[in-house]
Protein backbone atom coordinates (compact mmCIF):
# COMPACT_ATOMS: atom_id res chain seq x y z
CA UNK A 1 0.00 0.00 0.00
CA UNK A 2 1.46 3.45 -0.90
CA UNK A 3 2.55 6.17 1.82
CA UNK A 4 0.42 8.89 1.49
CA UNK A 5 2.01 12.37 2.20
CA UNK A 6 -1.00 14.71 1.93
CA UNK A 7 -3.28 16.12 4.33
CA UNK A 8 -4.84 14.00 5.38
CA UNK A 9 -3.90 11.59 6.39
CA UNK A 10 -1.03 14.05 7.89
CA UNK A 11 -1.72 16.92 10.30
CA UNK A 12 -0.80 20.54 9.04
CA UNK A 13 2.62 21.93 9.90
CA UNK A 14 2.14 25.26 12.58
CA UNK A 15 3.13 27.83 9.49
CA UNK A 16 4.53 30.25 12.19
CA UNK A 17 5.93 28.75 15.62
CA UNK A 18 7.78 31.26 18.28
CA UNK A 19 10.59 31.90 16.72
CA UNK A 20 13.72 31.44 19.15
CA UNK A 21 13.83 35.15 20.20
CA UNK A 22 10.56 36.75 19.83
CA UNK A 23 9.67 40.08 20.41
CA UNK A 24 6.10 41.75 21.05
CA UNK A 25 5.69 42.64 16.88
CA UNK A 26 6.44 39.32 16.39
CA UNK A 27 2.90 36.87 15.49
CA UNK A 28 2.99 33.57 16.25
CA UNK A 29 1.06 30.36 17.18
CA UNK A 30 2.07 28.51 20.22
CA UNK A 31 2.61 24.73 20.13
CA UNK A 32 -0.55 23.92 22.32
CA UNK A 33 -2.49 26.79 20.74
CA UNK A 34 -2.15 24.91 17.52
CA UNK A 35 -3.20 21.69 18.70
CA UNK A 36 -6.04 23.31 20.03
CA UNK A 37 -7.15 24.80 16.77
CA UNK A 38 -6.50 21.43 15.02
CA UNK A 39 -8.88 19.51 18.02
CA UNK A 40 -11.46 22.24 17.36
CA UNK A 41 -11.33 21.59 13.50
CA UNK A 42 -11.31 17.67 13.53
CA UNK A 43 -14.64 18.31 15.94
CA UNK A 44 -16.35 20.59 13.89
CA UNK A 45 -15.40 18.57 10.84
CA UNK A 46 -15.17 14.93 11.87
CA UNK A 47 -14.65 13.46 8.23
CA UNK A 48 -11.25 14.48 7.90
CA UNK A 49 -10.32 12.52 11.22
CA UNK A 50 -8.29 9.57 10.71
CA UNK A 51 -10.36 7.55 11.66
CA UNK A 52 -12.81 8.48 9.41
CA UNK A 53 -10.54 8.87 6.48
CA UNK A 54 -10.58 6.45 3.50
CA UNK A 55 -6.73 6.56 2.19
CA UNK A 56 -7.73 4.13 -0.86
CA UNK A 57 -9.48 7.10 -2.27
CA UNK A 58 -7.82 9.90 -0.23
CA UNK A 59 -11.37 11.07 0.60
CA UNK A 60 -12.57 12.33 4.33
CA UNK A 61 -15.82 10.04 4.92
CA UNK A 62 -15.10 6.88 3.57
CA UNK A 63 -17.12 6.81 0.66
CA UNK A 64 -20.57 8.65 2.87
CA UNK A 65 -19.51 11.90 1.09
CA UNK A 66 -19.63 9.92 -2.27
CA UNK A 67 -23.13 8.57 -1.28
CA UNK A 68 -24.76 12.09 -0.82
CA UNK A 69 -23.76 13.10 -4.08
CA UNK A 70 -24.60 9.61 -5.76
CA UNK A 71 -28.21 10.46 -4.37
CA UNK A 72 -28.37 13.46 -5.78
CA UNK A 73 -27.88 12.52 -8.87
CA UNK A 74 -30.31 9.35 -8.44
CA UNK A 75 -33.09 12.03 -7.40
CA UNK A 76 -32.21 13.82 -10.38
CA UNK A 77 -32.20 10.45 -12.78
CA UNK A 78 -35.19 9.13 -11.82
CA UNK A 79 -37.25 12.77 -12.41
CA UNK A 80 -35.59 12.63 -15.91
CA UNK A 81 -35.64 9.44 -16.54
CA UNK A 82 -39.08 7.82 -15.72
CA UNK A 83 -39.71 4.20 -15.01
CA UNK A 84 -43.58 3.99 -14.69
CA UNK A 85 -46.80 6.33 -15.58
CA UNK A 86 -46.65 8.00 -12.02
CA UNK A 87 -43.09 8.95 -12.60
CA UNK A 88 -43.72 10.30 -16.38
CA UNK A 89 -46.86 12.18 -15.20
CA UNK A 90 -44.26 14.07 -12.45
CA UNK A 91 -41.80 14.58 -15.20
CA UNK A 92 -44.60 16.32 -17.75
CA UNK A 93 -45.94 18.29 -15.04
CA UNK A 94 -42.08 19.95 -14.63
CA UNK A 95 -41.34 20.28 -18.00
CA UNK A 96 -45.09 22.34 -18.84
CA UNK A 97 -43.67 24.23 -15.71
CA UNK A 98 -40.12 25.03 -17.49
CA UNK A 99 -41.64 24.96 -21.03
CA UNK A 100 -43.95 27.95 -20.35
CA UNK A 101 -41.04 30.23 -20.61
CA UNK A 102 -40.86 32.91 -22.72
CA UNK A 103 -37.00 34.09 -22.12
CA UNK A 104 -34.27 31.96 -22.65
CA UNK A 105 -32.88 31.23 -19.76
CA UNK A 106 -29.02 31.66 -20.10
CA UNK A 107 -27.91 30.48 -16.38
CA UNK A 108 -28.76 28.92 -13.03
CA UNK A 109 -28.28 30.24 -9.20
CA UNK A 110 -28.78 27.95 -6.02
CA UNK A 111 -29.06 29.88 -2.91
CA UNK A 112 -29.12 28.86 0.42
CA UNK A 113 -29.24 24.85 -0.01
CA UNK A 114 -28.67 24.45 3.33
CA UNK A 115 -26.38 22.00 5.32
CA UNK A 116 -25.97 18.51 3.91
CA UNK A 117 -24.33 17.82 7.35
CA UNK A 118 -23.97 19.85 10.57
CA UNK A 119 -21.02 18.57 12.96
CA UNK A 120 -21.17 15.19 14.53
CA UNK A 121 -24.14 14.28 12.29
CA UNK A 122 -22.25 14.31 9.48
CA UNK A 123 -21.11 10.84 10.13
CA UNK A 124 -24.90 9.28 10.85
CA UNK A 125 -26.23 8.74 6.97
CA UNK A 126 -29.64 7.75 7.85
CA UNK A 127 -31.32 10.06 5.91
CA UNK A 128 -32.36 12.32 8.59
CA UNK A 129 -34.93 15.26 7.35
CA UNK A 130 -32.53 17.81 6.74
CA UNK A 131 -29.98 15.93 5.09
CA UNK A 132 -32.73 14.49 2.15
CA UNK A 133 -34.29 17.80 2.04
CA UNK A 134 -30.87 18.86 1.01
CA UNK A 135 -30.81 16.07 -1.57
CA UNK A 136 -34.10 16.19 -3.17
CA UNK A 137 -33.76 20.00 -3.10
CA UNK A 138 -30.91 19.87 -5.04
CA UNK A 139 -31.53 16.77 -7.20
CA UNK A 140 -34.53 19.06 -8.33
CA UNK A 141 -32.52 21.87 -9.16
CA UNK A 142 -30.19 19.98 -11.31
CA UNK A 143 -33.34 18.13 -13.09
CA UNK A 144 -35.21 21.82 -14.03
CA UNK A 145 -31.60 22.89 -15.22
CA UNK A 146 -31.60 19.84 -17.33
CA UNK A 147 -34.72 20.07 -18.67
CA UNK A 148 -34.19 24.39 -19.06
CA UNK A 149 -31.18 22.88 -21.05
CA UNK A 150 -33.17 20.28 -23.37
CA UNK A 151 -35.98 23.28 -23.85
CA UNK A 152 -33.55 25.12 -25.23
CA UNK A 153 -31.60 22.16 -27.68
CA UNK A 154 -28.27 22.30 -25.27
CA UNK A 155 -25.84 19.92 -24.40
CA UNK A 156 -26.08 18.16 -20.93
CA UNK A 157 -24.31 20.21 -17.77
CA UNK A 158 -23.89 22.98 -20.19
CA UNK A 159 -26.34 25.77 -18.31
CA UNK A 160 -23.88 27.74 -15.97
CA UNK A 161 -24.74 27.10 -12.69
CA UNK A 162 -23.78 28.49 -9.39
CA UNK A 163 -24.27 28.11 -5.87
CA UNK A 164 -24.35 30.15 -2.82
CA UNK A 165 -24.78 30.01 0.93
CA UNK A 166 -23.17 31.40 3.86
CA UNK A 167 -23.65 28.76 5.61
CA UNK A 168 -21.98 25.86 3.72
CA UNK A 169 -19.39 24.15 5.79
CA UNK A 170 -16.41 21.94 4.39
CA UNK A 171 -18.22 19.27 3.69
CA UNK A 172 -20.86 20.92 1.76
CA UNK A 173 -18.18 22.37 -0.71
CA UNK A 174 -17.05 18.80 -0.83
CA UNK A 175 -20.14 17.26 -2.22
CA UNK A 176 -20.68 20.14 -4.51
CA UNK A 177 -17.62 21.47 -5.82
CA UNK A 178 -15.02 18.03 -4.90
CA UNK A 179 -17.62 15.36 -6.41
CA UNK A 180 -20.36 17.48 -8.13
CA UNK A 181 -17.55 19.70 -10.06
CA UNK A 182 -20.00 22.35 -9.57
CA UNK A 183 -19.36 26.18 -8.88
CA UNK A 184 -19.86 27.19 -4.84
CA UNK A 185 -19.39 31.05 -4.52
CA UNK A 186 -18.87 33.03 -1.46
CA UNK A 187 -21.51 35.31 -0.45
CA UNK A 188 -22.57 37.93 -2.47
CA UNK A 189 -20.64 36.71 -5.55
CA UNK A 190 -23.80 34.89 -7.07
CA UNK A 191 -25.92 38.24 -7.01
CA UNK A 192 -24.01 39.36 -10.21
CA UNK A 193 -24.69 36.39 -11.96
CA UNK A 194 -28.74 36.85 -11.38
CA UNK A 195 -30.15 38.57 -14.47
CA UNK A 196 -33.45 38.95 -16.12
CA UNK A 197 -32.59 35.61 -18.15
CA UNK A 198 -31.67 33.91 -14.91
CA UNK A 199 -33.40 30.81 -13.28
CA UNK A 200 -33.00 31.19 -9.21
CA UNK A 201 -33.80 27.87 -7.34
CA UNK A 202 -34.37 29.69 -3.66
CA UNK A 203 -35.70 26.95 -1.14
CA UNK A 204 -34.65 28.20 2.24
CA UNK A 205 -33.70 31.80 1.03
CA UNK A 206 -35.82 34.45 3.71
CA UNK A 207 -37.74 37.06 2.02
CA UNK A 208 -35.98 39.95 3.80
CA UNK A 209 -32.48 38.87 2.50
CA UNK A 210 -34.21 39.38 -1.20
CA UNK A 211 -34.29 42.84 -0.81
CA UNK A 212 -30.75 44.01 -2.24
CA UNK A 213 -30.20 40.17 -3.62
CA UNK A 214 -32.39 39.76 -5.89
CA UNK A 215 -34.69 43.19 -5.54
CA UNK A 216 -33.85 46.47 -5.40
CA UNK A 217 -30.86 46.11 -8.60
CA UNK A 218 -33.08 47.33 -11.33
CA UNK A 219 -36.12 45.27 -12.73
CA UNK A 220 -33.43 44.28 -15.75
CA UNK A 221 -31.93 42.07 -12.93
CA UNK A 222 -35.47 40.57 -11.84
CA UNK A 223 -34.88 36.74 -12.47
CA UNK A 224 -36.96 34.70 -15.15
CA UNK A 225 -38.11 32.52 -12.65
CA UNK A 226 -37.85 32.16 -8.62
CA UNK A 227 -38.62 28.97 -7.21
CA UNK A 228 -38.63 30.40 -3.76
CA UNK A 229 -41.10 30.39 -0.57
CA UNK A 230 -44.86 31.98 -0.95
CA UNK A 231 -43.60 35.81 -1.12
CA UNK A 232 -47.38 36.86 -0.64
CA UNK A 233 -48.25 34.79 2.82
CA UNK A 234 -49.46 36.39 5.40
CA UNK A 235 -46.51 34.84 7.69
CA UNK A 236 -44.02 34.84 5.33
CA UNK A 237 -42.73 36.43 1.94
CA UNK A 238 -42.79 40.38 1.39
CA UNK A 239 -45.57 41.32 4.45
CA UNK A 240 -43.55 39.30 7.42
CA UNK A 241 -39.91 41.36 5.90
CA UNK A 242 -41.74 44.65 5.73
CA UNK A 243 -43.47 44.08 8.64
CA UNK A 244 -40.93 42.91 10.91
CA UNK A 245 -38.09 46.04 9.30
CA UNK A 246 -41.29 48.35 10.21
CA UNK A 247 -41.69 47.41 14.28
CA UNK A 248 -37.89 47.34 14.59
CA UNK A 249 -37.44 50.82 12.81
CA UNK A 250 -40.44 52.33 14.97
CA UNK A 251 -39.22 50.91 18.34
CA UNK A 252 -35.40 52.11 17.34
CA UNK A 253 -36.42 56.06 16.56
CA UNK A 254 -39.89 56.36 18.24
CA UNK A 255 -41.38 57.26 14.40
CA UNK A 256 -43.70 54.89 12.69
CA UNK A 257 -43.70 57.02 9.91
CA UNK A 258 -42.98 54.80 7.07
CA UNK A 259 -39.23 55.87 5.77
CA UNK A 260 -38.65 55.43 2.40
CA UNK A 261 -36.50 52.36 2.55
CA UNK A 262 -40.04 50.20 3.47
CA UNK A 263 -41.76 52.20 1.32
CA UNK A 264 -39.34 51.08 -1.77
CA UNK A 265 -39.43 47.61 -0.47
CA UNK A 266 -43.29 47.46 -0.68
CA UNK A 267 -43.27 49.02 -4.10
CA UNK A 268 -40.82 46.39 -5.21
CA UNK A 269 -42.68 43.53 -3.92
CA UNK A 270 -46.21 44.98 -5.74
CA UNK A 271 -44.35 45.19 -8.46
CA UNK A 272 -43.04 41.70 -8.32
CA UNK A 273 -46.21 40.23 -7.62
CA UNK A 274 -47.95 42.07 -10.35
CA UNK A 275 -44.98 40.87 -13.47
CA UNK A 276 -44.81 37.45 -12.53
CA UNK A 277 -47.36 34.74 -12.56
CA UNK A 278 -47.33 32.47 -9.51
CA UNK A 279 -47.85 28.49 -8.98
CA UNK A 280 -48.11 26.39 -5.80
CA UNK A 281 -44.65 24.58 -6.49
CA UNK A 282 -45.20 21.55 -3.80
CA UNK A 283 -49.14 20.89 -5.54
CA UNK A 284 -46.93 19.03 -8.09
CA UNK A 285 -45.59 17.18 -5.42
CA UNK A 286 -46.40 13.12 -5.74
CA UNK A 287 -49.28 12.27 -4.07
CA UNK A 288 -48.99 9.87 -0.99
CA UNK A 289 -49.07 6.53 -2.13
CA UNK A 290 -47.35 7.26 -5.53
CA UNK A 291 -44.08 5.13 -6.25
CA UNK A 292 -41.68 8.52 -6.63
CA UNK A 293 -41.96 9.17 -3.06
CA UNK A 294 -39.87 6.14 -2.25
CA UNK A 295 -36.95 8.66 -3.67
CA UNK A 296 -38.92 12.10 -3.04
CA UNK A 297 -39.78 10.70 0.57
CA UNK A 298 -39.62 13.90 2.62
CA UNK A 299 -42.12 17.05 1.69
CA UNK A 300 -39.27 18.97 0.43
CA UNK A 301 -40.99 21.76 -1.41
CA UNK A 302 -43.49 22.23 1.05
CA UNK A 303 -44.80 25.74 0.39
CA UNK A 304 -42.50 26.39 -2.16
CA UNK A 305 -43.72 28.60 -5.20
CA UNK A 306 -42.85 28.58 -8.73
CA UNK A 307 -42.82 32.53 -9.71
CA UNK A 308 -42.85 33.29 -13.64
CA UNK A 309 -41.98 36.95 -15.48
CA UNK A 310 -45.70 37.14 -16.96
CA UNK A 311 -44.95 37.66 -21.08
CA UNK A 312 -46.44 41.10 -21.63
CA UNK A 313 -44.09 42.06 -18.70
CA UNK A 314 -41.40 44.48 -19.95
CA UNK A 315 -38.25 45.29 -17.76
CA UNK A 316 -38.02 49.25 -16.53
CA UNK A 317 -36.17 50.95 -14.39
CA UNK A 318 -36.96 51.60 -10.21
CA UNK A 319 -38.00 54.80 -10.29
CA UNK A 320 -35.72 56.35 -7.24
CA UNK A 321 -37.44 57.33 -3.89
């Protein structure tokens, strides 16, 4: 069996020990201190632990990493590639969905997956709820990018794609950009890539944080389509980010006079609402009883919406306020 030399299996060298005769504008990292970062980091990320290391494949894990991403792409299989009529009915139902587009969609953002893993429960793959909503969420993203790419006649994996979250840890990057070969930027980097020919796949992503992301850059940069929470709920969406910037403003300054930063985020939202159509996303969702949900098994999408530029809809500028 060959030696292997990288990291890991090997620890990290300390890059800057004392040096023999330090002085106060020296910086450096003290033995124990470094062990103490390196505990810290083997806890928070427990797949790159030794013991959890595979050095046939020099891959942190042993093989569970691998499995994530082979079930993503399973997910993603069996919505393209239907076995029976419960299946095909599914796949129709998406593609009328992605079909109904009038723009040509030139690219594809991901924001805020989500976790795969989250510390210590990265090494239990039992398919707890968060860890297959994070499959089947993405699994669906790559199957409407495939089918946004057979719409429009072009070769498989060739839509740019991109993903962002704040939140990703190391072992989210691994599945995605390690195994998947896809694109992970750091926060705000995907916000340039979101134009009006732009599909944005938005599961977790809370309405406030759209104001500035994806609203507020010029209705040019309003996205095709947002498959994104119900923007219009009473708890939720537009009301619960206006509402809740409103009460902290007034109880901040003592004014509940509406400012003119809420006032531009309620006139982007009406405007929003009014230039896209809007579909219950998770109403699509197989039916109880219906053979997909042996891979779709968790309500993933619940109260996800599919929003749609309307066609008549032409882009225009925010007027300032």
């Amino acid at each position: 069996m060959s030696q292997h030399t990288g990291i890991p299996p090997n620890k990290p060298n300390n890059p800057f020990p004392p040096p023999r005769n330090h002085t106060t504008t020296d910086i450096f990292i003290t033995p124990e201190a470094w062990e103490e970062f390196l505990t810290e980091f083997l806890e928070q990320h427990p797949g790159y632990h030794l013991d959890n290391w595979d050095p046939q494949n020099a891959t942190p894990f042993r093989h569970k990493l691998h499995k994530v991403w082979k079930e993503v792409r399973f997910v993603q299989s069996t919505i393209m590639v239907p076995r029976d009529a419960h299946a095909k009915n599914y796949k129709e139902k998406l593609r009328r969905l992605v079909a109904g587009t009038k723009t040509t969609i030139g690219n594809a953002v991901c924001l805020a997956l989500g976790h795969a893993y989250a510390g210590e429960k990265a090494l239990h793959l039992d398919s707890t709820k968060n860890e297959r909503n994070w499959i089947e969420q993405c699994g669906m993203f790559l199957a409407l990018c495939q089918m946004i790419e057979e719409k429009h006649k072009l070769p498989r994996d060739s839509l740019p794609k991109v993903f962002q979250d704040p939140a990703f840890n190391l072992e989210d990057r691994f599945v995605l950009e390690q195994l998947g070969q896809q694109t992970v930027l750091p926060s705000p980097g995907a916000v340039e890539h979101i134009t009006r020919r732009t599909f944005v796949f938005a599961p977790h992503f809370p309405a406030d944080h759209l104001f500035g992301t994806i609203f507020g850059r010029g209705d040019d940069k309003i996205p095709e389509i947002l498959l994104t929470q119900d923007l219009g709920g009473d708890y939720a969406g537009f009301g619960a980010a206006i509402a809740q910037r409103h009460i902290q403003k007034a109880y901040w300054t003592g004014n509940q006079t509406i400012d003119s930063e809420t006032r531009k985020m309620y006139e982007e939202g009406k405007r929003f609402l009014k230039s896209h159509h809007k579909l219950e996303f998770d109403y699509l969702y197989p039916s109880p009883g219906d053979p997909l949900r042996q891979v779709l098994e968790h309500h993933s999408f619940n109260g996800m919406v599919w929003f749609e530029r309307k066609s008549w809809m032409m882009p225009r500028a925010i007027e300032s306020s």
